[in-house]
C-alpha atoms as a PDB file:
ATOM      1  CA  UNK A   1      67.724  -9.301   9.813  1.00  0.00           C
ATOM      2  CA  UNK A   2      64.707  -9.037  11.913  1.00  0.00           C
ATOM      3  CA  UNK A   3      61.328 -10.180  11.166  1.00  0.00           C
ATOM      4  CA  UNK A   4      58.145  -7.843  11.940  1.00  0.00           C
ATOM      5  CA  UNK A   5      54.661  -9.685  12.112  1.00  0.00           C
ATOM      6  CA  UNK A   6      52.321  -8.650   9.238  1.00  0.00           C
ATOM      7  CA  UNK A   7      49.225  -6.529  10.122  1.00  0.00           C
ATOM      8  CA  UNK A   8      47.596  -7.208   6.412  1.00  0.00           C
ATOM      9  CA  UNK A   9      45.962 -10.368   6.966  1.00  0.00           C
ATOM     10  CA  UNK A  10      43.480  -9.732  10.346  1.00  0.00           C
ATOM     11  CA  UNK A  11      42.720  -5.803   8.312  1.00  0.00           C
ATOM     12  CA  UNK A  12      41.751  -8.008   5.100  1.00  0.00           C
ATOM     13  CA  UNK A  13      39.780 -10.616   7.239  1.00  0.00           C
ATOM     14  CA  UNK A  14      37.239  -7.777   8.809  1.00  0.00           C
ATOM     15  CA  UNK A  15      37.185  -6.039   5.448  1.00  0.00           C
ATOM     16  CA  UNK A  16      35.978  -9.819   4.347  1.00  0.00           C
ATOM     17  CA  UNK A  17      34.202 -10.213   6.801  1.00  0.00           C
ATOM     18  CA  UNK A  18      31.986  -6.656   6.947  1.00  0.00           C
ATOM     19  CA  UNK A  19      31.678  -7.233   2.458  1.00  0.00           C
ATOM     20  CA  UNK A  20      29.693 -10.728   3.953  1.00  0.00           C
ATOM     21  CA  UNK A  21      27.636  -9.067   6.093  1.00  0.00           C
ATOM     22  CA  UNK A  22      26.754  -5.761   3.885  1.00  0.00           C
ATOM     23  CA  UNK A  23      25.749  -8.680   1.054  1.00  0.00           C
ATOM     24  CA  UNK A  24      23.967 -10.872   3.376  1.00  0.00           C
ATOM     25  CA  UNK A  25      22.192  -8.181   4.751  1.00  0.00           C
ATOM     26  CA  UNK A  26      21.257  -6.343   0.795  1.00  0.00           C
ATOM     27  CA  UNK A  27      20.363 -10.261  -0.049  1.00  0.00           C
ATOM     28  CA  UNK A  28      17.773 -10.601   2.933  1.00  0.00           C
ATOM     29  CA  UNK A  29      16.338  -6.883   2.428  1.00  0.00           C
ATOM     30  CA  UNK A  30      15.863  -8.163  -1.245  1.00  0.00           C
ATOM     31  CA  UNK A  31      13.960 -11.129  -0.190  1.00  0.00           C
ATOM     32  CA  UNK A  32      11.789  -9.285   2.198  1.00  0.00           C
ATOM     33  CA  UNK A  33      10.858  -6.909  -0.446  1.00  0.00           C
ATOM     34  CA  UNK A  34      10.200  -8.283  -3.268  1.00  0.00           C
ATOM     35  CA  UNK A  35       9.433 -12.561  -2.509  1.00  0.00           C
ATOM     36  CA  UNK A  36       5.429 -13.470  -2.364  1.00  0.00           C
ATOM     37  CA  UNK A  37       4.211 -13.349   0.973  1.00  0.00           C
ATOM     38  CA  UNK A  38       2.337 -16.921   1.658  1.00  0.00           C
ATOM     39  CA  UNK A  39      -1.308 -15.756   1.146  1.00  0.00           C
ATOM     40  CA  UNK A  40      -4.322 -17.523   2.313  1.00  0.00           C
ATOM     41  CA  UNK A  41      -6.709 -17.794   0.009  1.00  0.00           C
ATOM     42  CA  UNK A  42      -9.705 -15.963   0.528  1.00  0.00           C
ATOM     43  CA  UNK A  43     -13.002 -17.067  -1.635  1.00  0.00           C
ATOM     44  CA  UNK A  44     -14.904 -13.857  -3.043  1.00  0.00           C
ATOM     45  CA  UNK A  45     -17.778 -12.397  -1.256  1.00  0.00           C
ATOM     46  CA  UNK A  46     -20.476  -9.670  -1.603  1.00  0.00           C
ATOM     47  CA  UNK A  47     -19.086  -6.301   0.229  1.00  0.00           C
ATOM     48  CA  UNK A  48     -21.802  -3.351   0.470  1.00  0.00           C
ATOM     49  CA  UNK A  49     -20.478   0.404   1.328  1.00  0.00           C
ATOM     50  CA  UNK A  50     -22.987   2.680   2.304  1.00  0.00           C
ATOM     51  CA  UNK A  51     -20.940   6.338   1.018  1.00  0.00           C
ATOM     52  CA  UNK A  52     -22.406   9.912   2.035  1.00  0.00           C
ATOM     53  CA  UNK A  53     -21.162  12.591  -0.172  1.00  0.00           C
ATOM     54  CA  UNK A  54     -21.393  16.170   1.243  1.00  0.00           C
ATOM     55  CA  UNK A  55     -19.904  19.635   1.191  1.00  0.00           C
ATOM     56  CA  UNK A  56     -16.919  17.950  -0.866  1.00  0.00           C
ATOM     57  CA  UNK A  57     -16.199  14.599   1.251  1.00  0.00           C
ATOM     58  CA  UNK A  58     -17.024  11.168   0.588  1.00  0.00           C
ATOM     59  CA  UNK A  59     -17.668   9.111   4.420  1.00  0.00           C
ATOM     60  CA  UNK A  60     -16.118   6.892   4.243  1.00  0.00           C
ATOM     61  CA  UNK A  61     -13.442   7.857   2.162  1.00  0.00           C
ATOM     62  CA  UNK A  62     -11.269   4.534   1.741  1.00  0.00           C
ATOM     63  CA  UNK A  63     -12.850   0.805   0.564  1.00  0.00           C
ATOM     64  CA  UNK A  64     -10.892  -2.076   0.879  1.00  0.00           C
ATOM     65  CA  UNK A  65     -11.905  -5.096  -0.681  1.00  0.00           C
ATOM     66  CA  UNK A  66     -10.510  -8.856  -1.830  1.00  0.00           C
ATOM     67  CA  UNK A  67      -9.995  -9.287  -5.354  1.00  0.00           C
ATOM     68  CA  UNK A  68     -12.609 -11.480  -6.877  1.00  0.00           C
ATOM     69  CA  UNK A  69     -15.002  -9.905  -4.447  1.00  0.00           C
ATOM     70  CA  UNK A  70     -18.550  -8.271  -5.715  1.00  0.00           C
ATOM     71  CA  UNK A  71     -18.781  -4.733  -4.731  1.00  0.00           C
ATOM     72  CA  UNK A  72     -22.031  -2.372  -4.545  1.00  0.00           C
ATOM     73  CA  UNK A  73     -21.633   0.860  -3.403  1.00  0.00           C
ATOM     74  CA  UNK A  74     -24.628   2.597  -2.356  1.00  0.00           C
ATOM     75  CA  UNK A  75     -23.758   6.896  -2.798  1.00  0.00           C
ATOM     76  CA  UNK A  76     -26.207   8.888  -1.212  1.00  0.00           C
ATOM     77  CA  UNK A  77     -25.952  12.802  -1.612  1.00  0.00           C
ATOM     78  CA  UNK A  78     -26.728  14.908   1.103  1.00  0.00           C
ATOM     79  CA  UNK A  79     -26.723  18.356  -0.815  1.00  0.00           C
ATOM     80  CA  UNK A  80     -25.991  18.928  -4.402  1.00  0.00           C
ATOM     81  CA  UNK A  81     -25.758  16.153  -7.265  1.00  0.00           C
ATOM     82  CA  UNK A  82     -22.587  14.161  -6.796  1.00  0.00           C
ATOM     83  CA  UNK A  83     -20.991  11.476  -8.335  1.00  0.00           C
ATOM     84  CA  UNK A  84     -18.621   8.807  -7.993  1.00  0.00           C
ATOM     85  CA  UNK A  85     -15.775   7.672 -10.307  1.00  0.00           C
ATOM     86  CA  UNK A  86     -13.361   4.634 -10.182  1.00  0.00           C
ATOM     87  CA  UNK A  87     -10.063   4.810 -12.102  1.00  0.00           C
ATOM     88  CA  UNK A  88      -9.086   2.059 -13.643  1.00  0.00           C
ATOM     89  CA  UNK A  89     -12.708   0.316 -13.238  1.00  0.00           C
ATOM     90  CA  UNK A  90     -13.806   3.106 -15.912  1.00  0.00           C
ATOM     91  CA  UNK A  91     -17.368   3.255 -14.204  1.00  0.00           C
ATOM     92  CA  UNK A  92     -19.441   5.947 -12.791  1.00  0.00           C
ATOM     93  CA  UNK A  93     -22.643   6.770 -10.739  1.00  0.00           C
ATOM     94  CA  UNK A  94     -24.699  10.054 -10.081  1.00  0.00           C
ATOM     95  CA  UNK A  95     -27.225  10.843  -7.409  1.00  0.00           C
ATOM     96  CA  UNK A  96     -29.223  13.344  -6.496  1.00  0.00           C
ATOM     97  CA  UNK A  97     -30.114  15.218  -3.307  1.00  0.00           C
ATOM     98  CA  UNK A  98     -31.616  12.945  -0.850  1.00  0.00           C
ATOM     99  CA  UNK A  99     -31.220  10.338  -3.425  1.00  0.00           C
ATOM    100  CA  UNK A 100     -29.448   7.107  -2.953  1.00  0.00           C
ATOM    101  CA  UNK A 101     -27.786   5.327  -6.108  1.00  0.00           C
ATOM    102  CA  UNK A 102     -26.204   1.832  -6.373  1.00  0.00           C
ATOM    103  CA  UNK A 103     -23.007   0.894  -8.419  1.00  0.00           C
ATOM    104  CA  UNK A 104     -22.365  -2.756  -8.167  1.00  0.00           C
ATOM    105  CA  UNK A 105     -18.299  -4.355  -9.968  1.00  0.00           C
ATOM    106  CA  UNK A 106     -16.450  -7.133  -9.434  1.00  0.00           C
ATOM    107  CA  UNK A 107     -13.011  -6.011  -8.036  1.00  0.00           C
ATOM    108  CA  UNK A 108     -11.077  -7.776 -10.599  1.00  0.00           C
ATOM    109  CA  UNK A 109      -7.429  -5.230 -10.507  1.00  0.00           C
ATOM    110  CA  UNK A 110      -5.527  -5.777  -7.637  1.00  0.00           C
ATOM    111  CA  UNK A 111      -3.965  -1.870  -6.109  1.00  0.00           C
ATOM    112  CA  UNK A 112      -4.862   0.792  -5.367  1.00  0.00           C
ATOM    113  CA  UNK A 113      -7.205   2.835  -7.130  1.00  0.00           C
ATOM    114  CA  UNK A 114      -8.643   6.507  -6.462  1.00  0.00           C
ATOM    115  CA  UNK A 115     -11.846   7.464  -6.836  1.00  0.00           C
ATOM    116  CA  UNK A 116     -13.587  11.010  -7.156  1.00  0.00           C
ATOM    117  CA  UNK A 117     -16.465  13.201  -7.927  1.00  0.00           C
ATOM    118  CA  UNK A 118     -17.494  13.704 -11.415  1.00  0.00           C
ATOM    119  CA  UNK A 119     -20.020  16.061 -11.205  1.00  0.00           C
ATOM    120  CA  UNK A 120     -18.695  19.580 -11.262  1.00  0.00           C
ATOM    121  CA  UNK A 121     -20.797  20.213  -7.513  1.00  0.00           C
ATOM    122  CA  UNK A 122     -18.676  23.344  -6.327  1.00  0.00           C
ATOM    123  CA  UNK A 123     -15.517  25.640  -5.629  1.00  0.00           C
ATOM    124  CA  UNK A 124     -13.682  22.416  -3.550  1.00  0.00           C
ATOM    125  CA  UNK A 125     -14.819  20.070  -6.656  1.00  0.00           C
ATOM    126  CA  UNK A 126     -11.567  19.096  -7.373  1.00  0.00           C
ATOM    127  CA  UNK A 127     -10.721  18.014  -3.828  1.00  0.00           C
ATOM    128  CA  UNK A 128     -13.608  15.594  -3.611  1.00  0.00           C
ATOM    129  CA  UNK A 129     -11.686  12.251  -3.651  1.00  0.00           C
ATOM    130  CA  UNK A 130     -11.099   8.957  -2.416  1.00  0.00           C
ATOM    131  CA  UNK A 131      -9.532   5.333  -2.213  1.00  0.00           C
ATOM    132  CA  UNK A 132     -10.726   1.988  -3.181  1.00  0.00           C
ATOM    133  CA  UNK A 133      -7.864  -0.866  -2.090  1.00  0.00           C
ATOM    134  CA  UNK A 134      -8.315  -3.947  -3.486  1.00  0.00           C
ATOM    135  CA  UNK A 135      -6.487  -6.452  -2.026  1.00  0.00           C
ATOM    136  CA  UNK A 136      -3.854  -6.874   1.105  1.00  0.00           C
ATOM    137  CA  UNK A 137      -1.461  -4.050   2.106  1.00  0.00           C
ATOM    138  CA  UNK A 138       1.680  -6.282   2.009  1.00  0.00           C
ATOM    139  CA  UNK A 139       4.331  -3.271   1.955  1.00  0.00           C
ATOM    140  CA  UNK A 140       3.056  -2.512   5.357  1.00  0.00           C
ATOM    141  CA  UNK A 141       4.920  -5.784   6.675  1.00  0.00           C
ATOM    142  CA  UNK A 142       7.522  -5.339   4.066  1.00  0.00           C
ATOM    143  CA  UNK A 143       8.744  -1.989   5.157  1.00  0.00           C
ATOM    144  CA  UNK A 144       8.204  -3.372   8.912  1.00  0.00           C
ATOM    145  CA  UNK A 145      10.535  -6.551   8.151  1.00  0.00           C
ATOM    146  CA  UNK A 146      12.973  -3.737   5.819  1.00  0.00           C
ATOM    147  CA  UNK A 147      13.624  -1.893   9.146  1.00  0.00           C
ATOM    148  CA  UNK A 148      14.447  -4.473  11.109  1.00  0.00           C
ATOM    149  CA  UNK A 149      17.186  -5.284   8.918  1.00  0.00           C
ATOM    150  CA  UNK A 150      18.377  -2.123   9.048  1.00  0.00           C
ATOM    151  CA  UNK A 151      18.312  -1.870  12.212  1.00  0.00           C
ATOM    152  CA  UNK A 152      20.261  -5.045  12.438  1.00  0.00           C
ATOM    153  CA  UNK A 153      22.859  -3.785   9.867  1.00  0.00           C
ATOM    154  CA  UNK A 154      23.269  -0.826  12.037  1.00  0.00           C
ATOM    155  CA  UNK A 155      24.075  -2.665  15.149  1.00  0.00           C
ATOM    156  CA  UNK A 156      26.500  -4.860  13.474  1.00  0.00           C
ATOM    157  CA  UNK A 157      28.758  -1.936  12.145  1.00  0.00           C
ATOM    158  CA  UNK A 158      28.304  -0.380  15.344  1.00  0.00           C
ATOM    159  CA  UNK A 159      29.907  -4.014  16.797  1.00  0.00           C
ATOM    160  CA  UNK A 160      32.260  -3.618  14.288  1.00  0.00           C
ATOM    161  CA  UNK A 161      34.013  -0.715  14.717  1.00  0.00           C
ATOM    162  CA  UNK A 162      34.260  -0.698  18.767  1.00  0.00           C
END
C-alpha cells in the first residue's frame, strides 16, 4: 500500500488565508467610511458673501460655512428682480435691479443644502441655482482613504494568485 501526500491542507490554508484578508480589508473600508473623523473644533464666526445674480447665475455659486457660524448674504441683482432661497433654512430674499439686499441665519444644519431663485425672472428660471455647504467635506478623504484600500486589496490578490 502506498501512501500519496495530501494536497487539501496548503489549498484550505490560502482559501483561509485570502477569507482573512477579504474581511480585514471590508472591516478597514468600514472604518474609514463610516468612524468620526477627529475634528477640531472651530468656534463660530461672522461669514459675509457678496452674491451677483444675472442672466440666470448666482457668482459665486457655492458657500461654505462652519456650523454655528452667522451668515449674511448680501444679493445684488444686476438685471431683473431676483431672489434667493435656502432649502432647509426655509428663508428667502428679493432684490431689485441695482439693488442690494441682505439675508443674515445662523447655519445651524450641517449638509448640504441648495439654494435657488424664487422669483419667476425668465425662460432659464428654473436653472438659476446654487449650493450652500455647511460644514467639512469629510467624504472627500473618505473616498480618498476607500481607494487606497482598494487598491491594496487589489495588489494582494494579484500576490496571491502568481
Amino acid at each position: 500500500m502506498q501512501l500519496t501526500p495530501s494536497t487539501d491542507r496548503p489549498i484550505f490554508r490560502n482559501l483561509m488565508r485570502s477569507r482573512f484578508l477579504l474581511l480585514l480589508l471590508i472591516t478597514a473600508g468600514l472604518v474609514v467610511a463610516f468612524a468620526p473623523l477627529p475634528v477640531q473644533p472651530i468656534a463660530p464666526q461672522e461669514r459675509t458673501f457678496r452674491i451677483e445674480t444675472g442672466q440666470f447665475a448666482y457668482s459665486p455659486s457655492e458657500l461654505k460655512v462652519n456650523p454655528g457660524d452667522t451668515v449674511n448674504i448680501q444679493l445684488i441683482s444686476t438685471d431683473v428682480v431676483h431672489g434667493l432661497y435656502v432649502d432647509g433654512y426655509d428663508i428667502f430674499i428679493e432684490a431689485d435691479p441695482g439693488q442690494t439686499k441682505t439675508l443674515t441665519f445662523v447655519a445651524d444644519k450641517p449638509g448640504s443644502f441648495r439654494f435657488r431663485c424664487n422669483v419667476t425672472c425668465g425662460a432659464m428660471h428654473p436653472f438659476m441655482i446654487g449650493k450652500l455647504n455647511v460644514g467639512s467635506n469629510n467624504w472627500l478623504f473618505r473616498s480618498i482613504g476607500l481607494a487606497m484600500l482598494a487598491i491594496v486589496g487589489v495588489i494582494v490578490s494579484i500576490k496571491q494568485k502568481a
